[in-house]
N, C-alpha and C. Protein backbone atom coordinates (compact mmCIF):
# COMPACT_ATOMS: atom_id res chain seq x y z
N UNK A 1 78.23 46.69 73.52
CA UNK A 1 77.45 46.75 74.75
C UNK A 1 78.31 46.33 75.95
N UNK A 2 79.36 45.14 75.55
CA UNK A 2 79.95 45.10 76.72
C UNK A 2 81.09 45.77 77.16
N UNK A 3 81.35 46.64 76.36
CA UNK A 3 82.34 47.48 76.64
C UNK A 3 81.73 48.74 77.27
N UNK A 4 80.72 49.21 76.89
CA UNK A 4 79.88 50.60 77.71
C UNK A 4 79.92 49.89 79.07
N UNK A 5 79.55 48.72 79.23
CA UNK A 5 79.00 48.43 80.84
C UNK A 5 80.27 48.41 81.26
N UNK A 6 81.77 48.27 80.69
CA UNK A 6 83.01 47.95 81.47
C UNK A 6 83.66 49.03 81.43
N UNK A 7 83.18 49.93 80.60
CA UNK A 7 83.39 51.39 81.17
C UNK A 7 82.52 52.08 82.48
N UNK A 8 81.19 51.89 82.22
CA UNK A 8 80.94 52.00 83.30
C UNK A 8 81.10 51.52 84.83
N UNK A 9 81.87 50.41 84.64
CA UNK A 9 82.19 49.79 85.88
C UNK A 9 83.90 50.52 86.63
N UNK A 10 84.69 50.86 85.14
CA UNK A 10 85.73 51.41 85.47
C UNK A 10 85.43 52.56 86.06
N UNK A 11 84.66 53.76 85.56
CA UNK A 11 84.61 54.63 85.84
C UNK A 11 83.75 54.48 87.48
N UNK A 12 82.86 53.69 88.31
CA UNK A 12 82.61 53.83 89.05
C UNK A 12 83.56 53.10 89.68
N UNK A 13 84.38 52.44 89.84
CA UNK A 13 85.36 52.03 90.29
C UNK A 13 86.23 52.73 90.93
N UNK A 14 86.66 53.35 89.88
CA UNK A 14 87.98 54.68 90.39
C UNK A 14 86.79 55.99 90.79
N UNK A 15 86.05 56.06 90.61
CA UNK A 15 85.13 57.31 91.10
C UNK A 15 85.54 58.59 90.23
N UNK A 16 85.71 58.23 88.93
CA UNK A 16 85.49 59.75 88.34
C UNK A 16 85.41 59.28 87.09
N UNK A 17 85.22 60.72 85.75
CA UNK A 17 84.75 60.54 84.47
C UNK A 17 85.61 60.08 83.57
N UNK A 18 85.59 59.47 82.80
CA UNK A 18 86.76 59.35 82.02
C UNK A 18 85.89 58.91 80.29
N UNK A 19 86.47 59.82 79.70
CA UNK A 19 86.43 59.68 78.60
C UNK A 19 86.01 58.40 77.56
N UNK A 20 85.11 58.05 77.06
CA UNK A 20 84.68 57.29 76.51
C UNK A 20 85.84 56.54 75.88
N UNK A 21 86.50 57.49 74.73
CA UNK A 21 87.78 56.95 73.58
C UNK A 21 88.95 56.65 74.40
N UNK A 22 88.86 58.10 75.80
CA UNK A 22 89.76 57.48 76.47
C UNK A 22 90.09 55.97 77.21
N UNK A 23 89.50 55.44 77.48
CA UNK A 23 88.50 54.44 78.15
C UNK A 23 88.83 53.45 77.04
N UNK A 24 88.62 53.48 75.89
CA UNK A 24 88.95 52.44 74.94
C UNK A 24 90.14 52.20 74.71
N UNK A 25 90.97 52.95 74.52
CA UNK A 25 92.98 52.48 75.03
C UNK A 25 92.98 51.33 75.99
N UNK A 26 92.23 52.48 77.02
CA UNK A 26 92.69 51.13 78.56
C UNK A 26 92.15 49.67 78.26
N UNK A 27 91.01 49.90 77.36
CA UNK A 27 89.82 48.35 77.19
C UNK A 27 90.36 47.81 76.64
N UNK A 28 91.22 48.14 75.42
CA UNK A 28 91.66 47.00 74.27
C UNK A 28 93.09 46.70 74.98
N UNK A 29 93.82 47.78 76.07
CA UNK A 29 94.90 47.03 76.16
C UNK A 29 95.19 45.88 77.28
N UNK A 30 93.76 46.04 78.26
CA UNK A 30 93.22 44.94 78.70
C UNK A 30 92.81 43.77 78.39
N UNK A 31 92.11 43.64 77.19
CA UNK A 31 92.00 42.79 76.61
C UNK A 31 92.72 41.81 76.12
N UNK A 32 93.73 42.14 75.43
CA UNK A 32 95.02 41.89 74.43
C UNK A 32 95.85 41.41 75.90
N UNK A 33 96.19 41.88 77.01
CA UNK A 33 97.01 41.78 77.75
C UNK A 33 96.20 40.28 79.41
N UNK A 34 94.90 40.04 78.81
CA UNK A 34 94.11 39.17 79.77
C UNK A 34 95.02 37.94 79.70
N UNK A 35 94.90 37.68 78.60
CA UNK A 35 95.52 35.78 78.32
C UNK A 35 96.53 35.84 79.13
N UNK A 36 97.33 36.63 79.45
CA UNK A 36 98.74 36.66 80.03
C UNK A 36 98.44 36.02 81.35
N UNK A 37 97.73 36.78 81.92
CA UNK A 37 97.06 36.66 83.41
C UNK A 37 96.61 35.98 84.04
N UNK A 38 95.86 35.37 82.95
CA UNK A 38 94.97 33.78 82.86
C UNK A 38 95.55 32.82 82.93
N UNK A 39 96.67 32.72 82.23
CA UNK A 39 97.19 31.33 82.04
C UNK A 39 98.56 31.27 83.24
N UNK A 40 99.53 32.10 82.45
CA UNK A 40 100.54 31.96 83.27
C UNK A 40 101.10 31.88 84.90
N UNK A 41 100.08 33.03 85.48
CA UNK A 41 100.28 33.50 86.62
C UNK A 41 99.46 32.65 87.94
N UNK A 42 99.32 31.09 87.73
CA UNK A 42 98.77 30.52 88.71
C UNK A 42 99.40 30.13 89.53
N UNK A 43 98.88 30.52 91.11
CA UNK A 43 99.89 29.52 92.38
C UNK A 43 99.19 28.14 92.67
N UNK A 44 99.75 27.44 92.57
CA UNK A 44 99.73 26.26 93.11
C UNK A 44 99.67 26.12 94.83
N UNK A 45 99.07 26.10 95.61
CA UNK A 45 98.91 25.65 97.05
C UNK A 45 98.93 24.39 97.45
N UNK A 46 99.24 23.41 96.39
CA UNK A 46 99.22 22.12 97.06
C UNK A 46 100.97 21.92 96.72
N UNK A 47 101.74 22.20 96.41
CA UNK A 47 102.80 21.99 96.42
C UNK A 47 103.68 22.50 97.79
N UNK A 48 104.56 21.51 98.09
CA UNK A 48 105.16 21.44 99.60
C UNK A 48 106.41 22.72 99.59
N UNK A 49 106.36 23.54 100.52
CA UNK A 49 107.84 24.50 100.52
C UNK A 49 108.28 24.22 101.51
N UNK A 50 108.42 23.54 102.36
CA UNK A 50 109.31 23.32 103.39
C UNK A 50 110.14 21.85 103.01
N UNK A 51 111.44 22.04 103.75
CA UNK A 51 111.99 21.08 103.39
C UNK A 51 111.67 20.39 104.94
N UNK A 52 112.34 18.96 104.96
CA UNK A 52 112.19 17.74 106.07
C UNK A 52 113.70 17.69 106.39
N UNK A 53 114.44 18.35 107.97
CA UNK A 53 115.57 18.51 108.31
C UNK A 53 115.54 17.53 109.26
N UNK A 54 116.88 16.84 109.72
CA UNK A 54 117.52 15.94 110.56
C UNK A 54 118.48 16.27 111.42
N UNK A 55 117.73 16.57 112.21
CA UNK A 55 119.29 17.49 113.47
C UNK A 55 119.75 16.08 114.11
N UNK A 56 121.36 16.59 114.39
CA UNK A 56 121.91 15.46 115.12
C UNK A 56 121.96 14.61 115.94
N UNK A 57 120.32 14.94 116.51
CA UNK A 57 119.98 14.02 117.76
C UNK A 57 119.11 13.16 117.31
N UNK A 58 118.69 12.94 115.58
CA UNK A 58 117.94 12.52 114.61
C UNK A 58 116.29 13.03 115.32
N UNK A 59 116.15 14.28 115.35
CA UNK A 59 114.74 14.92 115.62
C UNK A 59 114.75 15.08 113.73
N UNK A 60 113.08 15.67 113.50
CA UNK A 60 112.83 16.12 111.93
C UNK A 60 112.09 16.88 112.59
N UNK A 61 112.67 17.73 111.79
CA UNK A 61 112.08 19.49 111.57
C UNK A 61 111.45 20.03 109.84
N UNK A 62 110.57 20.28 110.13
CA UNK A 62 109.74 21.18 108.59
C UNK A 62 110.36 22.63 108.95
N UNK A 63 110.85 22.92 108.18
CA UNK A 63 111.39 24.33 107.76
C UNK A 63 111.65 24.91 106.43
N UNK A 64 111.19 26.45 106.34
CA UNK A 64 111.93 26.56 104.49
C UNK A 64 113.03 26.91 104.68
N UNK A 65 113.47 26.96 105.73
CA UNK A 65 115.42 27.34 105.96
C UNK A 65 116.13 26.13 107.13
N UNK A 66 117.68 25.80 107.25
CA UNK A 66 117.46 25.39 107.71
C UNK A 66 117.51 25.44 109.65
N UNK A 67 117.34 24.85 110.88
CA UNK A 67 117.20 24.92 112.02
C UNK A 67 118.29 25.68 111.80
N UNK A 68 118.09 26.53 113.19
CA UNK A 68 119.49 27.18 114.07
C UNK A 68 119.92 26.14 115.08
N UNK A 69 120.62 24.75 114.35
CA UNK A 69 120.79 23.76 115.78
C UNK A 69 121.79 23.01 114.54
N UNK A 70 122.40 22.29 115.30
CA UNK A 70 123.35 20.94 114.33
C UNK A 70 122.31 20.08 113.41
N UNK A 71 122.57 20.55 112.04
CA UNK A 71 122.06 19.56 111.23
C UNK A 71 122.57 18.21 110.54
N UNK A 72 122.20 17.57 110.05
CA UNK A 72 122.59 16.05 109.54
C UNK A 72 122.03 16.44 107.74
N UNK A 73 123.16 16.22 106.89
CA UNK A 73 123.09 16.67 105.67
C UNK A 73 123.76 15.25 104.66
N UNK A 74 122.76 14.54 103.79
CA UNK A 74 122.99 13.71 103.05
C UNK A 74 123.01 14.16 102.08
N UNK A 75 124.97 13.75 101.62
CA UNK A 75 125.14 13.62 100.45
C UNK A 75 126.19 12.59 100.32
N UNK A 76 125.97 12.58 98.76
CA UNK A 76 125.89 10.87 98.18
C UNK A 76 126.16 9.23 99.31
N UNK A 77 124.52 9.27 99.94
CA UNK A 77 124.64 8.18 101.12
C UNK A 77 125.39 8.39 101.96
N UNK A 78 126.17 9.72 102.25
CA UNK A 78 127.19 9.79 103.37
C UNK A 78 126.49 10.97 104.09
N UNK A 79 126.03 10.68 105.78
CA UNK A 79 125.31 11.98 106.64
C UNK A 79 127.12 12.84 106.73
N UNK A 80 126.62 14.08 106.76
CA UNK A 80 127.84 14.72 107.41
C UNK A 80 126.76 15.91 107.79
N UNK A 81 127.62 16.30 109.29
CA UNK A 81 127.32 17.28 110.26
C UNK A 81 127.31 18.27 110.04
N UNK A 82 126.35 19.28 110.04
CA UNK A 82 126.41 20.91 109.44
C UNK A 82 125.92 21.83 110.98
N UNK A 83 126.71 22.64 111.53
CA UNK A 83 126.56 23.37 112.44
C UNK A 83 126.31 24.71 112.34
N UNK A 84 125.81 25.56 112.96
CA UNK A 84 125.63 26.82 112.67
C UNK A 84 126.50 27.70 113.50
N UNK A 85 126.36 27.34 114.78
CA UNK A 85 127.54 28.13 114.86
C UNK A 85 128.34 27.31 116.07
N UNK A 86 129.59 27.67 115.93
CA UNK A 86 130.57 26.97 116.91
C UNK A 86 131.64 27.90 117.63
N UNK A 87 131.75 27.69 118.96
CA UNK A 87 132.88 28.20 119.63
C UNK A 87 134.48 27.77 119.53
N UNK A 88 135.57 28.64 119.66
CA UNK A 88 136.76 28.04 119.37
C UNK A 88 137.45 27.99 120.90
N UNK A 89 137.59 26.71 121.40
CA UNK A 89 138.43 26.64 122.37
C UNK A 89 139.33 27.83 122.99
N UNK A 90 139.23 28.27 123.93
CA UNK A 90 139.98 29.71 124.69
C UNK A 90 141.38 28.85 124.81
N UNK A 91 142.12 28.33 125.04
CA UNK A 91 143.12 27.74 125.84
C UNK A 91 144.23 28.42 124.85
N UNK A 92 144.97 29.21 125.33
CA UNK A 92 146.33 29.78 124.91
C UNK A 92 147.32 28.87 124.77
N UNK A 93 148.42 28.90 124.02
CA UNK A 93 149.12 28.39 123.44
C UNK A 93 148.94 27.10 123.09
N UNK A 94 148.52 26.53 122.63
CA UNK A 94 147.79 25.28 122.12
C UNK A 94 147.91 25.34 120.79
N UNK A 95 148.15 23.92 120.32
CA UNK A 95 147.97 23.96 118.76
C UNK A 95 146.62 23.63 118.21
N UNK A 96 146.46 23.43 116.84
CA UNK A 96 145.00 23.65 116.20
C UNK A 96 144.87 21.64 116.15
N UNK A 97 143.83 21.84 116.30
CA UNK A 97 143.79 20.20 116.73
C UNK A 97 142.11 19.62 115.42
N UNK A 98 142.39 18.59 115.22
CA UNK A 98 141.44 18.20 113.82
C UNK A 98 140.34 18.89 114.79
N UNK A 99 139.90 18.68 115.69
CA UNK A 99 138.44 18.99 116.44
C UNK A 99 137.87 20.66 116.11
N UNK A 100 138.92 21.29 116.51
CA UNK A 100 139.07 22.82 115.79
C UNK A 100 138.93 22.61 114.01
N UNK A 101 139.16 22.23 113.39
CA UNK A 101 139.24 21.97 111.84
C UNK A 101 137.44 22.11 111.55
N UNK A 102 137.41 20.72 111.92
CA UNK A 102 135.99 20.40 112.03
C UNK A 102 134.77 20.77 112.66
N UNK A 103 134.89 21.87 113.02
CA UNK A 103 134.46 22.92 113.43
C UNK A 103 133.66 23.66 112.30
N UNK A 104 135.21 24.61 111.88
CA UNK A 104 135.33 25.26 110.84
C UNK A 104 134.51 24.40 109.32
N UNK A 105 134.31 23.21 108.85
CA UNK A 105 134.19 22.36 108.40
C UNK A 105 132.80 22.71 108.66
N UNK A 106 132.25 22.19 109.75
CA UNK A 106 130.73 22.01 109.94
C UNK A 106 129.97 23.56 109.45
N UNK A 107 130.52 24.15 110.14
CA UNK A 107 129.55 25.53 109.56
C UNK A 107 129.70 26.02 107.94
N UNK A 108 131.06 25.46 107.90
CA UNK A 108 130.91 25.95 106.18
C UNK A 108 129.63 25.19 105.36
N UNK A 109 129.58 23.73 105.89
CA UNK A 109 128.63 23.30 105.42
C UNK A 109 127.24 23.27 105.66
N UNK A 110 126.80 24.20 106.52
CA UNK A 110 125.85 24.92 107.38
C UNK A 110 125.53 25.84 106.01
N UNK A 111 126.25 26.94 106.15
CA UNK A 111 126.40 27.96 105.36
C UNK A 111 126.05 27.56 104.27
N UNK A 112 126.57 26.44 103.30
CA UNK A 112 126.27 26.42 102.01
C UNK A 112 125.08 25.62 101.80
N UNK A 113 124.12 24.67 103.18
CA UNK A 113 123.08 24.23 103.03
C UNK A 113 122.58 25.61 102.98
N UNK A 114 122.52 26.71 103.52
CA UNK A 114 121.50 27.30 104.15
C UNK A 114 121.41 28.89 102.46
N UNK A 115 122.43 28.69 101.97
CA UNK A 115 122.23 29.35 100.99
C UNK A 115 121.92 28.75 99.82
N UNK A 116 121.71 27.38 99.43
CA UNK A 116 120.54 26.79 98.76
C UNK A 116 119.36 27.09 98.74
N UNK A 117 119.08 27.60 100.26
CA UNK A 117 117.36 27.54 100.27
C UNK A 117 117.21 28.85 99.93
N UNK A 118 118.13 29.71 99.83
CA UNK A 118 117.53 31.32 99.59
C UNK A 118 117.10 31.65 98.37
């Protein structure tokens, strides 16, 4: 009985006839295939996706990626500076000076915060 009424619900569902036996393929492989659906496939909404960021002026930002601004990145008890993007001094003939280094430095570690979160 409860399979006539869940045929009949399929069939008015999709809006056309379908075969009784045919109809019983789809039922049993619904059936057999429910538990899956039931159990496994739950979202959780109380769980947090944003992370809690520290830009260098110590503001906190909620984001699931992180700011487009200078971030502050703890690791092991040590903050170090992660930038996104940085300009390189114009001045011609000049040598490369730690400040230029660290530059280069900050965004790499920009970069590799920011491909964690992907």
């Amino acid at each position: 009985n409860n399979i006539r009424t869940a045929w009949y619900e399929y069939m008015t569902k999709i809006k056309a006839h379908v075969m009784f036996f045919d109809y019983l393929k789809i039922y049993i492989n619904q059936q057999e295939n429910k538990k899956y659906f039931e159990e496994e496939f739950k979202i959780f909404m109380n769980q947090k996706t944003t992370t809690t960021w520290i830009t260098s002026d110590n503001k906190t930002i909620e984001s699931i990626h992180p700011p487009s601004k200078k971030i502050q990145i703890n690791i092991h008890n040590d903050r170090i500076q992660a930038a996104p993007f940085k300009l390189q001094t114009e001045i011609n003939n000049t040598q490369i000076t730690t400040n230029e280094t660290n530059k280069i430095i900050e965004q790499n570690n920009y970069t590799n915060k920011h491909l964690q979160t992907l």
